[in-house]
C-alpha atoms as a PDB file:
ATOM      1  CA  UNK A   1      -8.788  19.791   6.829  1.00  0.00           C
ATOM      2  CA  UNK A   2      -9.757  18.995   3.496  1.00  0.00           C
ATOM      3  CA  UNK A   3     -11.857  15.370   3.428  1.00  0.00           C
ATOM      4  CA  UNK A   4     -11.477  14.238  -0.246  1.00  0.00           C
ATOM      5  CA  UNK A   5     -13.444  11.060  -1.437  1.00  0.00           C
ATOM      6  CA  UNK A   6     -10.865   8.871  -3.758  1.00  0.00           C
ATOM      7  CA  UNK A   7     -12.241   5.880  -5.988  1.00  0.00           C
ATOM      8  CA  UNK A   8     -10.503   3.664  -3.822  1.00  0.00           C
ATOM      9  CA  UNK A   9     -11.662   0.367  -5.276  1.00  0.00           C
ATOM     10  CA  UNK A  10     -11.237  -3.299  -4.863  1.00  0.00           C
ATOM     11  CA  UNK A  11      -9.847  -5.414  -7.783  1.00  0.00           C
ATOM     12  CA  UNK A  12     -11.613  -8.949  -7.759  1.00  0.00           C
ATOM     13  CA  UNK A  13      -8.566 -10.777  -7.845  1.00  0.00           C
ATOM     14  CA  UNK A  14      -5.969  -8.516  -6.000  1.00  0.00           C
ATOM     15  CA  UNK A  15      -4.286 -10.809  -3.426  1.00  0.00           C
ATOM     16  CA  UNK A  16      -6.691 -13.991  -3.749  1.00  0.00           C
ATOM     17  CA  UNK A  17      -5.206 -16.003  -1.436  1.00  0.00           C
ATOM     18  CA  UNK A  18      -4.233 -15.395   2.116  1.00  0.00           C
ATOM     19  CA  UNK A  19      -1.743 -13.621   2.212  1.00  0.00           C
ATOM     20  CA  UNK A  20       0.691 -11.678  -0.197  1.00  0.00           C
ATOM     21  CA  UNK A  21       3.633 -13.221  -2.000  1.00  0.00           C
ATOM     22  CA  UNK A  22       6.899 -13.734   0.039  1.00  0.00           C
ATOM     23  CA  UNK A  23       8.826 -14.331  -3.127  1.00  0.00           C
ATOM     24  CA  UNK A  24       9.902 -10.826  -4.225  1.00  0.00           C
ATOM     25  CA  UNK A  25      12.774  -9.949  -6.120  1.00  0.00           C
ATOM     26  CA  UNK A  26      15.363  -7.703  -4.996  1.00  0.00           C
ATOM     27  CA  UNK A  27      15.712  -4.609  -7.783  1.00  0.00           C
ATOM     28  CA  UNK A  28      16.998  -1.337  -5.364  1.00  0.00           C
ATOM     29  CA  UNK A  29      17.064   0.943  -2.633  1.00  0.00           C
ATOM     30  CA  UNK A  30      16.100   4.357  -2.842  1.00  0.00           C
ATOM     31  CA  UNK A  31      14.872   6.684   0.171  1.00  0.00           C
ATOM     32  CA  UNK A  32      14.875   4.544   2.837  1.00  0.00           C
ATOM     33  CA  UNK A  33      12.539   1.734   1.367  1.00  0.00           C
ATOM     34  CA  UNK A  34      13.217  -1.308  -0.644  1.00  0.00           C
ATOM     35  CA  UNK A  35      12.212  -1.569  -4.585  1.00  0.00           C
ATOM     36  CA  UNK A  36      11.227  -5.414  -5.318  1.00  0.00           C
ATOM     37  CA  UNK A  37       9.482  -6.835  -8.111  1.00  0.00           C
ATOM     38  CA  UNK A  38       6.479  -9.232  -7.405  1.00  0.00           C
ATOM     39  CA  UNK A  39       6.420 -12.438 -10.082  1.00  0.00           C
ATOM     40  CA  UNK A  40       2.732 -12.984  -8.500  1.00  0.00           C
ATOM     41  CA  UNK A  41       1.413  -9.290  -9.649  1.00  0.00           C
ATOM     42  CA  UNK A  42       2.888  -9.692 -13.394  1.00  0.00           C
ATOM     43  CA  UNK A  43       6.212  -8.516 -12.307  1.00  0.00           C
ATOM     44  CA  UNK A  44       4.219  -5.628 -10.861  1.00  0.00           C
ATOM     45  CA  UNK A  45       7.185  -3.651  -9.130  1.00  0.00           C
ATOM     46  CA  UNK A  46       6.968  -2.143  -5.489  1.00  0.00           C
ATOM     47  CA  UNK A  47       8.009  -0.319  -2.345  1.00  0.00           C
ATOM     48  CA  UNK A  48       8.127  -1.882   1.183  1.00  0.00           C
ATOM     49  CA  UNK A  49       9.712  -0.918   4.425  1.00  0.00           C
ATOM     50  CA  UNK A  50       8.936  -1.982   7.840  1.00  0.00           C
ATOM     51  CA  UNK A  51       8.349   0.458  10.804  1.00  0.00           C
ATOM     52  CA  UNK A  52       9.317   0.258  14.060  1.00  0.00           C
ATOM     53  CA  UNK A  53       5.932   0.289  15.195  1.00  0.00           C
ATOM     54  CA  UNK A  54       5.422  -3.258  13.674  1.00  0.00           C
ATOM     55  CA  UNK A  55       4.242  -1.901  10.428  1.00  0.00           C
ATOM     56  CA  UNK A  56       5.251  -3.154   7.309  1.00  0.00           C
ATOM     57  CA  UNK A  57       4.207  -1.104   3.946  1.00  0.00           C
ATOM     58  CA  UNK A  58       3.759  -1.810   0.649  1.00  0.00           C
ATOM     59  CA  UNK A  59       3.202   0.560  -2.586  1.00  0.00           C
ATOM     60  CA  UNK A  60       2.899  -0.469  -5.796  1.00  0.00           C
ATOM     61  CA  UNK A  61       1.703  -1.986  -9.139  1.00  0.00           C
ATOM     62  CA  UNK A  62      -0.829  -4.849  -9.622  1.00  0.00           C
ATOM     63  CA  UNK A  63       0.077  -5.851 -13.599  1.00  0.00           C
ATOM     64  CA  UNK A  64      -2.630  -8.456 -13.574  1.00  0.00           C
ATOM     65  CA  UNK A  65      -5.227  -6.282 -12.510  1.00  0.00           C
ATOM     66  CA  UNK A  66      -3.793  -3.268 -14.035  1.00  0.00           C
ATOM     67  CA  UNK A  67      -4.126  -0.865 -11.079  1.00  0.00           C
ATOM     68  CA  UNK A  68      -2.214   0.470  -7.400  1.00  0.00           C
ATOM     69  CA  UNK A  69      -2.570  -0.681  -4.263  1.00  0.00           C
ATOM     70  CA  UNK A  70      -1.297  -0.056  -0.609  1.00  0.00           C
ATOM     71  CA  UNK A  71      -1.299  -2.688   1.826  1.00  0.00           C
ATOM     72  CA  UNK A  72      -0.583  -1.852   5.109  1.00  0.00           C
ATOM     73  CA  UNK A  73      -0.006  -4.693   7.904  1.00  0.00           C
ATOM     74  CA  UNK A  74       0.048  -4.135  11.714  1.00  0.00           C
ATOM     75  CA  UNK A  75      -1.140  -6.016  14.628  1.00  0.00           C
ATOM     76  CA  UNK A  76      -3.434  -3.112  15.604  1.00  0.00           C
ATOM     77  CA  UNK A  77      -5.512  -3.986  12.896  1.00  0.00           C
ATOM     78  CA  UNK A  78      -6.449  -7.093  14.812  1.00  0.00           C
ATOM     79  CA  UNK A  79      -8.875  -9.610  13.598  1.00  0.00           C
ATOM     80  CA  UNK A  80      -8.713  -8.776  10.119  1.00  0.00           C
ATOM     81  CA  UNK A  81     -10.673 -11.455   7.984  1.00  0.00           C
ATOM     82  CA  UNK A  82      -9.133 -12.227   4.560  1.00  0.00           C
ATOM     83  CA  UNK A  83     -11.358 -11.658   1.830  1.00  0.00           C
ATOM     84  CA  UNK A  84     -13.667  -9.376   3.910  1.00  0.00           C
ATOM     85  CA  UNK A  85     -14.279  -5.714   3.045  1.00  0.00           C
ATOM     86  CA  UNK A  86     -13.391  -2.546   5.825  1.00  0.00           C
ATOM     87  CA  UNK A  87     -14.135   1.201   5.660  1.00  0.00           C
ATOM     88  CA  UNK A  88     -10.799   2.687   6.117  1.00  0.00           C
ATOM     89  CA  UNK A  89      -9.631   6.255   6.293  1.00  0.00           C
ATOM     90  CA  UNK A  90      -6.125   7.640   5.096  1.00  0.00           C
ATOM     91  CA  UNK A  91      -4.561  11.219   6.129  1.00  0.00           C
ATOM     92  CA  UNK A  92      -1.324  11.701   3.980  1.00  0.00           C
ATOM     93  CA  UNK A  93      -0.573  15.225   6.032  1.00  0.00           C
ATOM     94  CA  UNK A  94      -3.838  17.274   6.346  1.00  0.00           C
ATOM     95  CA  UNK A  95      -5.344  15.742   3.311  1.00  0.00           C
ATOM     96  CA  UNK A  96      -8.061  13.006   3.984  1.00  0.00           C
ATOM     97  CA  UNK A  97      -9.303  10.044   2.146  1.00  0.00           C
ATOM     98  CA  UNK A  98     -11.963   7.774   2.577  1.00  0.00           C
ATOM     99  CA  UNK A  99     -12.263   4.298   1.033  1.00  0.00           C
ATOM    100  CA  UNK A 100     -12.870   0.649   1.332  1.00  0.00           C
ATOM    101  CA  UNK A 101     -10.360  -2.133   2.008  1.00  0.00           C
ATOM    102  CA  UNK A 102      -9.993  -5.796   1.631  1.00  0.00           C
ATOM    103  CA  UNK A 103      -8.502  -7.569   4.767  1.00  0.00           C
ATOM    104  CA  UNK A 104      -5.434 -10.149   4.070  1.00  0.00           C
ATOM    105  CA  UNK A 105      -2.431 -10.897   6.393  1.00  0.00           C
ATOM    106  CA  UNK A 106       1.172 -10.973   5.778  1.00  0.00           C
ATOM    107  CA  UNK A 107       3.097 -13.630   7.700  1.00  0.00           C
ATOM    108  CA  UNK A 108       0.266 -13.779  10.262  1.00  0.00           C
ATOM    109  CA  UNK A 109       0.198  -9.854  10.806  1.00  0.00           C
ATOM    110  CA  UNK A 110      -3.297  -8.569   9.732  1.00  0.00           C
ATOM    111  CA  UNK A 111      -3.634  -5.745   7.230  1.00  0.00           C
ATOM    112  CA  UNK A 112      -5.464  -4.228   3.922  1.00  0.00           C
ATOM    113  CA  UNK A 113      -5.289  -3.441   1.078  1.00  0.00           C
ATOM    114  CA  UNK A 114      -6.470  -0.505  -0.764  1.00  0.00           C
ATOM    115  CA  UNK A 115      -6.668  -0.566  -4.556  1.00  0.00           C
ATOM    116  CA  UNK A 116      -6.455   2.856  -6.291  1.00  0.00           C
ATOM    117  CA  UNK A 117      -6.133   3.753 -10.088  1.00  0.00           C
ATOM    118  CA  UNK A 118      -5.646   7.556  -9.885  1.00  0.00           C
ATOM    119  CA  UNK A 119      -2.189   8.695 -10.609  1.00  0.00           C
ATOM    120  CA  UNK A 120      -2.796  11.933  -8.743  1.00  0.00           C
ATOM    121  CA  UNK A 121      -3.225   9.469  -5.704  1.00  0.00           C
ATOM    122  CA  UNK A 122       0.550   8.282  -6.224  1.00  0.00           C
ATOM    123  CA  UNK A 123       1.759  11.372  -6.536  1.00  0.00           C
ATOM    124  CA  UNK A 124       0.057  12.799  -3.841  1.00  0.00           C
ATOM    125  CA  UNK A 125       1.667  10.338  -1.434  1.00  0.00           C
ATOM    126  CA  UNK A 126       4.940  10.955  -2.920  1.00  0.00           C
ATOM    127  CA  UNK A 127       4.778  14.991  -2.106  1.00  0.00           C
ATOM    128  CA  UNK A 128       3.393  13.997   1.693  1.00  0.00           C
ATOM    129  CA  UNK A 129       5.413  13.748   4.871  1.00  0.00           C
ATOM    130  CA  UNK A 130       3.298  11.194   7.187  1.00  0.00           C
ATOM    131  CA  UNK A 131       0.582   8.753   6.303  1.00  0.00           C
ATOM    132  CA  UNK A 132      -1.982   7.402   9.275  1.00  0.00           C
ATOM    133  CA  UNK A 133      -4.661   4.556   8.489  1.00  0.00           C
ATOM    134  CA  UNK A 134      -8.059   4.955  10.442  1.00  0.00           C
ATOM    135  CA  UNK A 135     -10.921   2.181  10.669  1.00  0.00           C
ATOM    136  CA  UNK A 136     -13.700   2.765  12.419  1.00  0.00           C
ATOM    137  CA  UNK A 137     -12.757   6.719  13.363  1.00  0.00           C
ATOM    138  CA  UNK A 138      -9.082   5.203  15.153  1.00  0.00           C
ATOM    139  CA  UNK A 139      -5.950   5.206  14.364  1.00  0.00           C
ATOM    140  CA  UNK A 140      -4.615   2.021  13.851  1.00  0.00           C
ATOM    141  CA  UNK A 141      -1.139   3.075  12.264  1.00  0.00           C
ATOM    142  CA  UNK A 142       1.055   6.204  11.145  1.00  0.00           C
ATOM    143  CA  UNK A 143       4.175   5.887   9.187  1.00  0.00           C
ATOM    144  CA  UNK A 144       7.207   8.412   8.050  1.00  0.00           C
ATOM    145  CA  UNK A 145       6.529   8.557   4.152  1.00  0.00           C
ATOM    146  CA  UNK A 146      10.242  10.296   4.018  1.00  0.00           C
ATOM    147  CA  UNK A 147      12.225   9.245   0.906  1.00  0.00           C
ATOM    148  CA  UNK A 148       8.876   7.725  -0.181  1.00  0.00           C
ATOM    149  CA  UNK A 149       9.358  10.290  -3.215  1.00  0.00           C
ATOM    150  CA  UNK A 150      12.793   9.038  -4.297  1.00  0.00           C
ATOM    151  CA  UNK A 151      11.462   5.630  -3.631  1.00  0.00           C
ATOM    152  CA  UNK A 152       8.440   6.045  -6.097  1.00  0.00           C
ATOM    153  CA  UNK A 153      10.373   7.332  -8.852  1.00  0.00           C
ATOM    154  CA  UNK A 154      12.531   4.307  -8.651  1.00  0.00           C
ATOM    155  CA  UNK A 155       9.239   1.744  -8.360  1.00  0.00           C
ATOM    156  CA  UNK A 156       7.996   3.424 -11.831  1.00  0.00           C
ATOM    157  CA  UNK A 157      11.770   3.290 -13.134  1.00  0.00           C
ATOM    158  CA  UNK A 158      11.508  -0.157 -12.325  1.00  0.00           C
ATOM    159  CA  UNK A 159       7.748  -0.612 -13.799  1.00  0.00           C
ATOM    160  CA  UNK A 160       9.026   0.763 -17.269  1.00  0.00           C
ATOM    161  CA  UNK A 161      11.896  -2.357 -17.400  1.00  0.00           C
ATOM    162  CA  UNK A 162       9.323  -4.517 -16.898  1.00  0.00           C
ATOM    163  CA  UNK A 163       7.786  -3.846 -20.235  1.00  0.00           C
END
């Protein structure tokens, strides 16, 4: 396995309060996940999809702080604190990351976020077949990423209408 240290940073004011917008507008479908566009993020557009192991994902683009994130929520997360910083660890196939998160919840489900302004990042999770988020050495979730390709050309289709 290849263990590859991304500049996985936090933005300041990425998801300030406690917990991400819930009023997203509808744009498409494509690959299995939902494109919305988030009026809180600068019209920052996104993919989301929820798992049946609980997990909900999102992928997308922060306009207001100019950068990516993933946020990832599931209840194995457990007491996540808003606000509060986590070592996390993603495998996307046999490639490993290692980074820092910022705790938040969605609806009451605890999750992160992980902020990330490397294009090669994207892309790399387009081209990759399963994604599983460690903390602490565990695995607290794995997701499916198939269609996730399809479904991040359409996100930066839906970035470029947005001016």
């Amino acid at each position: 396995m290849v263990r590859t240290t991304l500049c996985l940073s936090l933005a300041a004011g990425l998801f300030a309060g406690a917990a991400l917008a819930q009023d997203l507008v509808p744009y498409s479908q494509a690959g299995g996940w939902a494109v919305v566009i988030d009026p809180s993020l600068g019209n920052g557009c996104l993919l989301t999809s929820d798992f049946e192991d609980g997990s909900t994902v999102r992928i997308g683009f922060d306009r207001n702080a100019g950068n990516g994130y993933v946020a990832a929520f599931n209840d194995g997360w457990g007491e996540i604190e808003d606000g509060t910083s986590y070592p996390i660890s993603f495998l996307l196939d046999d490639q490993k990351y290692d980074g820092e998160a910022k705790g938040l919840h969605l609806s009451e489900v605890p999750g992160v976020v992980i902020t990330f302004d490397s294009v090669d990042f994207l892309t790399d999770l387009a081209a990759r077949n399963t994604m599983i988020l460690q903390h602490d050495g565990a695995d607290v979730m794995s997701i499916d990423l198939s269609g996730s390709d399809k479904a991040i050309t359409e996100t930066i289709a839906c970035q470029d209408q947005q001016g």
